[in-house]
N, C-alpha and C. Protein backbone atom coordinates (compact mmCIF):
# COMPACT_ATOMS: atom_id res chain seq x y z
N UNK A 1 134.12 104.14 98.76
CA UNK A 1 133.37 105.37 98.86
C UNK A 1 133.62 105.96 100.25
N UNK A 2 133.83 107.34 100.23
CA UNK A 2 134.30 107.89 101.82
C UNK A 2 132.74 108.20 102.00
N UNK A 3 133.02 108.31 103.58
CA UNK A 3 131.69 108.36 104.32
C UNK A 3 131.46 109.93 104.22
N UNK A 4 129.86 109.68 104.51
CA UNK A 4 130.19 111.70 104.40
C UNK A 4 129.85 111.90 106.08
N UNK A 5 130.24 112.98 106.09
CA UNK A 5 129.96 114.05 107.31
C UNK A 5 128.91 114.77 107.50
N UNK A 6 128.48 115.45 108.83
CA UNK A 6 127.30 116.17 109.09
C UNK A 6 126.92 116.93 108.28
N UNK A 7 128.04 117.78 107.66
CA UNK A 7 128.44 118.92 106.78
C UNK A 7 127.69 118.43 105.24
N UNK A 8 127.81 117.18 104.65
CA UNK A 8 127.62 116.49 103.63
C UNK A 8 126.00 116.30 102.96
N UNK A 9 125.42 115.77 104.58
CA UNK A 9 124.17 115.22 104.01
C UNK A 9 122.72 116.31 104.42
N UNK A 10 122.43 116.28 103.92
CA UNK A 10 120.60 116.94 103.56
C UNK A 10 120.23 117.03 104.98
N UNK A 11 119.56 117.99 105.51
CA UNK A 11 118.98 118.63 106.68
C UNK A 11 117.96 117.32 106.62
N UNK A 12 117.30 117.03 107.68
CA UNK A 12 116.12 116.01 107.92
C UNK A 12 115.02 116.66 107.60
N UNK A 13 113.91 115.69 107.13
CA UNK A 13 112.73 116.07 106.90
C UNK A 13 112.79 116.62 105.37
N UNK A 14 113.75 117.03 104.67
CA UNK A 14 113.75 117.75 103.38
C UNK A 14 114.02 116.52 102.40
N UNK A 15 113.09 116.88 101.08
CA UNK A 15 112.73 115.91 100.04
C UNK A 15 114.05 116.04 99.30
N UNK A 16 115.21 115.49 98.93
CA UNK A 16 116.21 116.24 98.07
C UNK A 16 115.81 115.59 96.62
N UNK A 17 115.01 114.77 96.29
CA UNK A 17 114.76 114.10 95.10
C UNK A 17 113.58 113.65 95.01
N UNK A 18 112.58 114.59 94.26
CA UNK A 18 111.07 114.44 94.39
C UNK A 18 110.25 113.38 93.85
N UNK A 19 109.67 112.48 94.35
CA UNK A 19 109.18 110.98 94.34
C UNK A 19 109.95 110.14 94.46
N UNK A 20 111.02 110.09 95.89
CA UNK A 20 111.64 108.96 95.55
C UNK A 20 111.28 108.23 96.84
N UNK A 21 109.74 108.76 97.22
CA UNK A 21 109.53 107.98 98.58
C UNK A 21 109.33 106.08 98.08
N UNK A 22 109.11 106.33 96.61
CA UNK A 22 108.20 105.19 96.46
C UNK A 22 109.73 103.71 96.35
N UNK A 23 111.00 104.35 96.12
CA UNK A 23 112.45 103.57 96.57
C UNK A 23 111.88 103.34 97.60
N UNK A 24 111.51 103.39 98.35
CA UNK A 24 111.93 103.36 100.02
C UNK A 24 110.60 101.85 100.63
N UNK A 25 110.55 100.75 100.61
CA UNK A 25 109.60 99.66 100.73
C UNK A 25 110.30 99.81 102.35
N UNK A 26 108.91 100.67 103.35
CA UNK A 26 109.45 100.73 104.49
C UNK A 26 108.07 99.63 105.38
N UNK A 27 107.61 98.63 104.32
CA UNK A 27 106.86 97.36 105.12
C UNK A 27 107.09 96.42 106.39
N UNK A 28 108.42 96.36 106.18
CA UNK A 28 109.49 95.27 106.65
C UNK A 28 109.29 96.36 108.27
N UNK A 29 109.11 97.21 108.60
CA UNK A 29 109.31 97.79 109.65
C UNK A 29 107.65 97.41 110.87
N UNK A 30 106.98 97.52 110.51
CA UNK A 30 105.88 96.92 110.77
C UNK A 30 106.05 95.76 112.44
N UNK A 31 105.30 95.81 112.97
CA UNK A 31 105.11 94.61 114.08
C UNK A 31 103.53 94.11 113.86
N UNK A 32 102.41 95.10 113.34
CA UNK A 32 101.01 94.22 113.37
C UNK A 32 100.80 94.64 111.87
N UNK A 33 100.06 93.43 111.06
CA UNK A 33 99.55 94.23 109.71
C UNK A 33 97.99 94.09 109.80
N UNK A 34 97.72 94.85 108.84
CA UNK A 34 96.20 95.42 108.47
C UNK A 34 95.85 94.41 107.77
N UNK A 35 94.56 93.36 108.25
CA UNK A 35 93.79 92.67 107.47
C UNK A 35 92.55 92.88 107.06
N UNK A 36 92.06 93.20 105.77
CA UNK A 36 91.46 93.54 105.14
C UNK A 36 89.62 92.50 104.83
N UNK A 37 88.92 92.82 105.53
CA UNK A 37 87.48 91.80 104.83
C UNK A 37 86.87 92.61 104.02
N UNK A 38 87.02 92.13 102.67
CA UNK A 38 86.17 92.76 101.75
C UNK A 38 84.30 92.65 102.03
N UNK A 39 84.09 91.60 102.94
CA UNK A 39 82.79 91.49 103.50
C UNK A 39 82.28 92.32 103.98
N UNK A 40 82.95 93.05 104.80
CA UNK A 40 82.60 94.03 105.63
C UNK A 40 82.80 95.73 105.07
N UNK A 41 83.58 95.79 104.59
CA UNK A 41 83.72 96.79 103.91
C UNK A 41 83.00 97.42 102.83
N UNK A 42 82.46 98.98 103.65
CA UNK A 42 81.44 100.03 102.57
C UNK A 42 81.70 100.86 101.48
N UNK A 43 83.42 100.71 101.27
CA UNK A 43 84.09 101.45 100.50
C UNK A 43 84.09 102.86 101.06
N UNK A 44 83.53 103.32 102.05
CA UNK A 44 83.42 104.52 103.18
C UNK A 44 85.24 105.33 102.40
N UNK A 45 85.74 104.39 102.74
CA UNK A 45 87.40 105.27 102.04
C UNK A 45 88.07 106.37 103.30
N UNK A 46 87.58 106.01 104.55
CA UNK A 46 88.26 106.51 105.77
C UNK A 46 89.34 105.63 106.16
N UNK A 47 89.58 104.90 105.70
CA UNK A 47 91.43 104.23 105.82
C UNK A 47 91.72 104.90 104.99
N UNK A 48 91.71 105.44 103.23
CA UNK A 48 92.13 105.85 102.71
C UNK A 48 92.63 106.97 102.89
N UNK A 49 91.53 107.84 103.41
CA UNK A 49 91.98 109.17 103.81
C UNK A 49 92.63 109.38 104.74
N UNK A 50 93.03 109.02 105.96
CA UNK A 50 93.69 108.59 106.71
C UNK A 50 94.76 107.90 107.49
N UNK A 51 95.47 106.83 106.39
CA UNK A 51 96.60 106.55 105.92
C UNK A 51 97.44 107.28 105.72
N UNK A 52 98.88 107.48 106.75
CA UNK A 52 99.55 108.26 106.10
C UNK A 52 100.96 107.99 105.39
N UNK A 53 100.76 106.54 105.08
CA UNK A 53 101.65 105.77 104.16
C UNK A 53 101.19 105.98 102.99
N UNK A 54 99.82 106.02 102.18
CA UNK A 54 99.20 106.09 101.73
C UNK A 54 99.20 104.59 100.65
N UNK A 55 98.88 103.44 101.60
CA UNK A 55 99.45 101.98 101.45
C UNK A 55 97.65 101.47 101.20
N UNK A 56 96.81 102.05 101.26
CA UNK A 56 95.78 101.68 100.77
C UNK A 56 95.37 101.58 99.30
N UNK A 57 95.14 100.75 98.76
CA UNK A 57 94.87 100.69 97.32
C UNK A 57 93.79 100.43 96.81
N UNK A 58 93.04 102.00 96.10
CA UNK A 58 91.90 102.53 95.34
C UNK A 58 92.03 101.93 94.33
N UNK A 59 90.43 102.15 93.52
CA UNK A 59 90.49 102.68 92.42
C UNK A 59 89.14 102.80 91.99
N UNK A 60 88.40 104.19 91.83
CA UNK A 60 87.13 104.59 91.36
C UNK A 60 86.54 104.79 92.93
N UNK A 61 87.38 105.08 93.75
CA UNK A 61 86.83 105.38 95.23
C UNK A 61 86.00 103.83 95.83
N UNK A 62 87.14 102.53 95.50
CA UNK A 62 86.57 101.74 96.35
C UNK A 62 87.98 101.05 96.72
N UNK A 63 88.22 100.30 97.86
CA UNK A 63 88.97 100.10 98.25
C UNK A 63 89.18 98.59 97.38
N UNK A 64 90.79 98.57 97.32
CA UNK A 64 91.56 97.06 96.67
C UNK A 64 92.11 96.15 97.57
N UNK A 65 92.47 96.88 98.60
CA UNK A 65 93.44 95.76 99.52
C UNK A 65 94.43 97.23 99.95
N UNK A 66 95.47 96.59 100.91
CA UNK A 66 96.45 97.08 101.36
C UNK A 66 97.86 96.68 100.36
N UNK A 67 98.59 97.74 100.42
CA UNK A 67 100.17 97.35 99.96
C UNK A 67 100.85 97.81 100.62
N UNK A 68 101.41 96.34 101.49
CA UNK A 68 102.26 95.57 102.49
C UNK A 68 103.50 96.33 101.91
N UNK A 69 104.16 96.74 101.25
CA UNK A 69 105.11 97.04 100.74
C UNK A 69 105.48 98.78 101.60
N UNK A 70 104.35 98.63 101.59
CA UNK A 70 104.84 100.57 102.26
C UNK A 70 103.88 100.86 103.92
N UNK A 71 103.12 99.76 104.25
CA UNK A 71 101.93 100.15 105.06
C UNK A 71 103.49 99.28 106.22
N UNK A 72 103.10 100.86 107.05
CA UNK A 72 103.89 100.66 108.64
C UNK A 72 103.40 99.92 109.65
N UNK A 73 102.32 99.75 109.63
CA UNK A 73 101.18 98.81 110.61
C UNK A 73 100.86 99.70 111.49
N UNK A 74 100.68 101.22 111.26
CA UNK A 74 100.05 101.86 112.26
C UNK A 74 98.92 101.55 113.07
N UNK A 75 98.12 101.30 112.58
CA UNK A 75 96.36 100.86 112.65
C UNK A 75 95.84 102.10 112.68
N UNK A 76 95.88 102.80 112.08
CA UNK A 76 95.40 104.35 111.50
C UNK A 76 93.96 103.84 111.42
N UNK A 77 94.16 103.10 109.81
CA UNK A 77 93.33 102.20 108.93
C UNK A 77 92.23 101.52 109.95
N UNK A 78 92.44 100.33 110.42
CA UNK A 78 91.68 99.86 111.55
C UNK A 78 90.80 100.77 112.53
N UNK A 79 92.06 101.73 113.01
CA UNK A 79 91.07 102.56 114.13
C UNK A 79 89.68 103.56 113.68
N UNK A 80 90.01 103.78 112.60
CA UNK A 80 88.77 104.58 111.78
C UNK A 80 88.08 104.09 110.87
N UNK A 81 87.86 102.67 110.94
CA UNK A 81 87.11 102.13 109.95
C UNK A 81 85.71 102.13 110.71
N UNK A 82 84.30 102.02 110.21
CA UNK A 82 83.25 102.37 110.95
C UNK A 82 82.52 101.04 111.33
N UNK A 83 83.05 100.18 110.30
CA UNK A 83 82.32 98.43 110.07
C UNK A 83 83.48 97.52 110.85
N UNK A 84 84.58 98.26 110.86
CA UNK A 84 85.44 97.20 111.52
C UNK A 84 85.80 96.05 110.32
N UNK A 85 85.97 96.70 109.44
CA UNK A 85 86.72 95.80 107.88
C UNK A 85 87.79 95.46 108.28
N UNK A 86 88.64 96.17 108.87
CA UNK A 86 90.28 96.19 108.95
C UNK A 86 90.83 95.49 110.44
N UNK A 87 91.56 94.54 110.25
CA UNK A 87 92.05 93.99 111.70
C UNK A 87 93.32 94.08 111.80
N UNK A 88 93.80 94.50 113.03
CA UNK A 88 95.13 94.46 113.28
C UNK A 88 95.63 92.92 113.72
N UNK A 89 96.53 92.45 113.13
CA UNK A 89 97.28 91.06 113.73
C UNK A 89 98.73 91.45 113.70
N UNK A 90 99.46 90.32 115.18
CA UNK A 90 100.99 90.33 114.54
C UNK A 90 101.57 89.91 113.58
N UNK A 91 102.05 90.43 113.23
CA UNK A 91 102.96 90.23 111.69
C UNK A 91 103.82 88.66 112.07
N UNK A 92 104.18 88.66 113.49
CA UNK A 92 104.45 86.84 113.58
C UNK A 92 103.37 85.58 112.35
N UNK A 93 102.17 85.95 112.98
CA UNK A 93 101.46 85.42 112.02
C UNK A 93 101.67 84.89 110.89
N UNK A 94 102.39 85.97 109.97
CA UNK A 94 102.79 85.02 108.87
C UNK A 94 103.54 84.81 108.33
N UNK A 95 104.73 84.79 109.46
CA UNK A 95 106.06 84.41 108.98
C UNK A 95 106.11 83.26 108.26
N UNK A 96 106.81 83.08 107.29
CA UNK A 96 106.67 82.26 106.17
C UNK A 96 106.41 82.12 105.09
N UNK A 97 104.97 83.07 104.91
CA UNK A 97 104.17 83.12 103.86
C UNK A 97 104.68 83.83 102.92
N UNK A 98 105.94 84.78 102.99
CA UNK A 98 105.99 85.64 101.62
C UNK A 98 107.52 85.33 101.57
């Protein structure tokens, strides 16, 4: 396959194929992930809204957990939680586990 040129590929920032963010498992990029206590958590849904991976997982407006699969480890999530549900750790942590 020849490589393409400047000339070739899609301006940045432009969608050329609509939903294909969900190809893209950009987890692996991450240095701290979001840990989740369902203890603590009011279902408030300000990680949700706020997320702009949108790696939080609803359903009926209460929170499920995070999906590691797309969540960047911003701490979006964390920083606006009101109970402090959400903890940031290094992703060293759990090397191994998956």
């Amino acid at each position: 396959m020849a490589q393409k040129g400047w000339k070739d590929i899609p301006i940045g920032g432009i969608i050329d194929t609509p939903g294909s963010a969900r190809e893209y498992k950009t987890g692996t990029w991450r240095i701290m992930r979001p840990i989740w206590d369902v203890n603590k958590c009011i279902n408030c849904m300000q990680c949700w809204l706020f997320c702009p991976d949108l790696a939080i997982i609803q359903n009926d407006a209460k929170m499920e957990g995070i999906d590691y699969d797309y969540c960047k480890g911003c701490g979006t999530c964390a920083a606006v939680c009101p109970k402090d549900a959400i903890e940031m750790r290094p992703e060293t942590d759990f090397q191994g586990e998956e």
